[in-house]
N, C-alpha and C. Protein backbone atom coordinates (compact mmCIF):
# COMPACT_ATOMS: atom_id res chain seq x y z
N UNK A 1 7.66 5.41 7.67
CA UNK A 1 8.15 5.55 6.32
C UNK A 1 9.60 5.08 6.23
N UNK A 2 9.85 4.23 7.35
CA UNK A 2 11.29 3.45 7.25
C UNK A 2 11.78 2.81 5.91
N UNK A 3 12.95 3.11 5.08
CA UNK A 3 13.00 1.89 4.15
C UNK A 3 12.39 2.55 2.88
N UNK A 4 11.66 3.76 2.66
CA UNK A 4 11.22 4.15 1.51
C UNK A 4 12.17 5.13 1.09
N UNK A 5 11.97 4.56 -0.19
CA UNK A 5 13.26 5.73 -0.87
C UNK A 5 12.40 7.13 -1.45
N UNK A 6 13.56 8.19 -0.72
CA UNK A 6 13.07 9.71 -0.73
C UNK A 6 13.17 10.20 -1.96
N UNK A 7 12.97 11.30 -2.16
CA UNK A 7 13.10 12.41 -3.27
C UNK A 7 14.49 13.27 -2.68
N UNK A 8 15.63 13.13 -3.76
CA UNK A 8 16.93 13.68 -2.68
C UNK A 8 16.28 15.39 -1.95
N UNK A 9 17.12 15.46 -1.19
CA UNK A 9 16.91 16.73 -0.18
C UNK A 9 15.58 16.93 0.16
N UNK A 10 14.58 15.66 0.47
CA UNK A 10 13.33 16.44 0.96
C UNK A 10 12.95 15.34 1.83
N UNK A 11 11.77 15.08 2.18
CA UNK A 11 11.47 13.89 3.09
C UNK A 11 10.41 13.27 2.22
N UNK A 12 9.54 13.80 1.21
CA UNK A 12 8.77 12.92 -0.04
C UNK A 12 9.04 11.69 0.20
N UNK A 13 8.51 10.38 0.31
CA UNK A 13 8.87 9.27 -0.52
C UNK A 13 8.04 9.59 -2.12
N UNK A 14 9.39 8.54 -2.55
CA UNK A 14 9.52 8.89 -4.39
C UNK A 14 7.73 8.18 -4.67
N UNK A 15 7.36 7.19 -4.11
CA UNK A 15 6.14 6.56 -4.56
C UNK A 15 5.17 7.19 -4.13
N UNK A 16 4.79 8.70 -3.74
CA UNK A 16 3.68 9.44 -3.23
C UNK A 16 3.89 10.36 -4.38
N UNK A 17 4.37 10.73 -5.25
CA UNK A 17 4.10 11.55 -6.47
C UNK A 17 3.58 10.65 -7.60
N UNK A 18 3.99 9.31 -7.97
CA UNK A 18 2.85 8.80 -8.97
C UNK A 18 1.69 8.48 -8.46
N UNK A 19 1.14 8.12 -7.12
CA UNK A 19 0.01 8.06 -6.06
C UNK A 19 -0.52 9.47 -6.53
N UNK A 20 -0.26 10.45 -6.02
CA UNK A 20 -0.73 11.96 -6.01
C UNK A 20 -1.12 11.99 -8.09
N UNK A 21 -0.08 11.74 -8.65
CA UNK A 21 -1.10 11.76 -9.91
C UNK A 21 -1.96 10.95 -10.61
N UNK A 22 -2.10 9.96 -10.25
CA UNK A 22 -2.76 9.08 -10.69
C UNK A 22 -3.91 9.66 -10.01
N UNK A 23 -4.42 10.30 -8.64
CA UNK A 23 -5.39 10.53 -8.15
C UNK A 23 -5.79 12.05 -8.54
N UNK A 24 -5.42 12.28 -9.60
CA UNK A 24 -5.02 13.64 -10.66
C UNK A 24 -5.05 14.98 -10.22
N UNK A 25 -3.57 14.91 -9.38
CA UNK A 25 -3.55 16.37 -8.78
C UNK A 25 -2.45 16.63 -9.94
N UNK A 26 -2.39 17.73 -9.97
CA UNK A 26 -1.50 18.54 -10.67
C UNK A 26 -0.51 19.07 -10.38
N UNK A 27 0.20 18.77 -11.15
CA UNK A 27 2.10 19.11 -10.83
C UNK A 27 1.93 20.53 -9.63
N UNK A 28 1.36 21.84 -10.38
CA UNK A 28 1.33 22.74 -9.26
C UNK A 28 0.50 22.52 -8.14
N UNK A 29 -0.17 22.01 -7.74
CA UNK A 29 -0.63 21.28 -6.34
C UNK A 29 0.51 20.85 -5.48
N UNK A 30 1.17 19.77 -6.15
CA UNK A 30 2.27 19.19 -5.46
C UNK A 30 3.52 20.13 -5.37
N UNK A 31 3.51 20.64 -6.19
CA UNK A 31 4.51 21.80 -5.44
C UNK A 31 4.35 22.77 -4.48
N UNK A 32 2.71 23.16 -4.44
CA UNK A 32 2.29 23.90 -3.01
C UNK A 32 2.35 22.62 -1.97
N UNK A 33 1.88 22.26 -1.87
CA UNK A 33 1.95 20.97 -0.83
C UNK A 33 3.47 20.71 -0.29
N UNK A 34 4.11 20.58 -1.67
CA UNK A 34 5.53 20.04 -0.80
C UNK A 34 6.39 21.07 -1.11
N UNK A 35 7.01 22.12 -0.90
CA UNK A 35 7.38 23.66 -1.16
C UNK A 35 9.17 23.08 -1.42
N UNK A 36 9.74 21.83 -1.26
CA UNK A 36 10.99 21.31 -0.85
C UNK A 36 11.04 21.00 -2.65
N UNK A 37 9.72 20.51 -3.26
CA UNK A 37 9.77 19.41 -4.52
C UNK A 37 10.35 20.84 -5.93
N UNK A 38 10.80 20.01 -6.75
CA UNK A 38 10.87 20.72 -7.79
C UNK A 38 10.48 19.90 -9.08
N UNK A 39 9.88 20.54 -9.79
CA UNK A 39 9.49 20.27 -10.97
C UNK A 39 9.70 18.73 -11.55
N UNK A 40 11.33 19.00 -11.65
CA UNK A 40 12.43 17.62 -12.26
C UNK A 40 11.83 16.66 -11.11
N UNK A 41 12.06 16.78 -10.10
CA UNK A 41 11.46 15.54 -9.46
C UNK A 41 10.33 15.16 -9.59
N UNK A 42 9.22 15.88 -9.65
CA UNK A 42 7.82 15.22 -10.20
C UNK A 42 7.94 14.41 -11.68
N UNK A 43 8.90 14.71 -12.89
CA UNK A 43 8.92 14.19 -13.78
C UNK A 43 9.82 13.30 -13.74
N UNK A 44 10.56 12.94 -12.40
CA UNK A 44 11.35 11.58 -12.71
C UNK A 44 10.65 10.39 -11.95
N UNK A 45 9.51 10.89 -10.92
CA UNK A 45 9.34 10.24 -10.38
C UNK A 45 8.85 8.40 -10.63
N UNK A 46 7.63 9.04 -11.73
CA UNK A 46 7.01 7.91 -12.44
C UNK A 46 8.26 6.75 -12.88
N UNK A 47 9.33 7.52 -13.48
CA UNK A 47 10.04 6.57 -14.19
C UNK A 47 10.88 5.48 -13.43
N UNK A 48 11.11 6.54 -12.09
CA UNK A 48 11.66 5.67 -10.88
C UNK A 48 10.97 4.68 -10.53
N UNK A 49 9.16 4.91 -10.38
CA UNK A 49 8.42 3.79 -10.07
C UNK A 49 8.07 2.75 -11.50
N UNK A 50 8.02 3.22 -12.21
CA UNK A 50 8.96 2.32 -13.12
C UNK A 50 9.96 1.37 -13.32
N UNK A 51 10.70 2.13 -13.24
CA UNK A 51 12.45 1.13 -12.92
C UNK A 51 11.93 0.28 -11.50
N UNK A 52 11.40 0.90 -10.37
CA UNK A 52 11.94 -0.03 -9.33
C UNK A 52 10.61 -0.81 -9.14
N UNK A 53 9.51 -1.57 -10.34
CA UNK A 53 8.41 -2.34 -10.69
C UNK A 53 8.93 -3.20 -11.66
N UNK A 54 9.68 -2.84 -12.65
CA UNK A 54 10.14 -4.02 -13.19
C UNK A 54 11.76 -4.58 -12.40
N UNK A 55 11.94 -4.33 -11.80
CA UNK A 55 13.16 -4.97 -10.75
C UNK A 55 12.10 -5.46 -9.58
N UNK A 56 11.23 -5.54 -9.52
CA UNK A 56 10.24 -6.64 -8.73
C UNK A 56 10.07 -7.76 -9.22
N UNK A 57 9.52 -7.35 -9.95
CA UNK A 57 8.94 -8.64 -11.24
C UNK A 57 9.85 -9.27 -11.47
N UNK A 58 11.18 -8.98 -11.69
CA UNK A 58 12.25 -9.77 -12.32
C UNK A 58 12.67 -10.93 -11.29
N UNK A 59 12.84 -10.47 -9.85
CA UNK A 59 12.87 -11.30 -8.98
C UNK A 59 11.41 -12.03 -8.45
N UNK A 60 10.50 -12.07 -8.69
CA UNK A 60 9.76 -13.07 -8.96
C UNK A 60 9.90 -14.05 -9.73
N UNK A 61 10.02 -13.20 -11.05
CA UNK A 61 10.10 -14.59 -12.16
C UNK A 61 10.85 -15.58 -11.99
């Protein structure tokens, strides 16, 4: 998991919480699972994979 950007103070990478919902676990799932995560981070996550999908694309184009 070299090179993947974390969820601050935990070892999460940020791109295994939109993974985990898209495969429709639920916010409280992922917080039993990862006991480190909080809430705010499950709801920023998407947007992060967001932001850092169109800063792909851009350097393609």
């Amino acid at each position: 998991m070299r090179g993947m950007a974390r969820i601050k103070g935990t070892r999460a990478p940020v791109a295994t919480i939109p993974g985990m919902l898209a495969k429709g676990h639920c916010c409280e799932s992922m917080l039993d699972g990862y006991p480190d995560l909080k809430r705010q981070d499950i709801d920023a996550a998407p947007q992060n994979a967001n932001w850092r999908m169109s800063e792909y694309t851009r350097q393609i184009a």
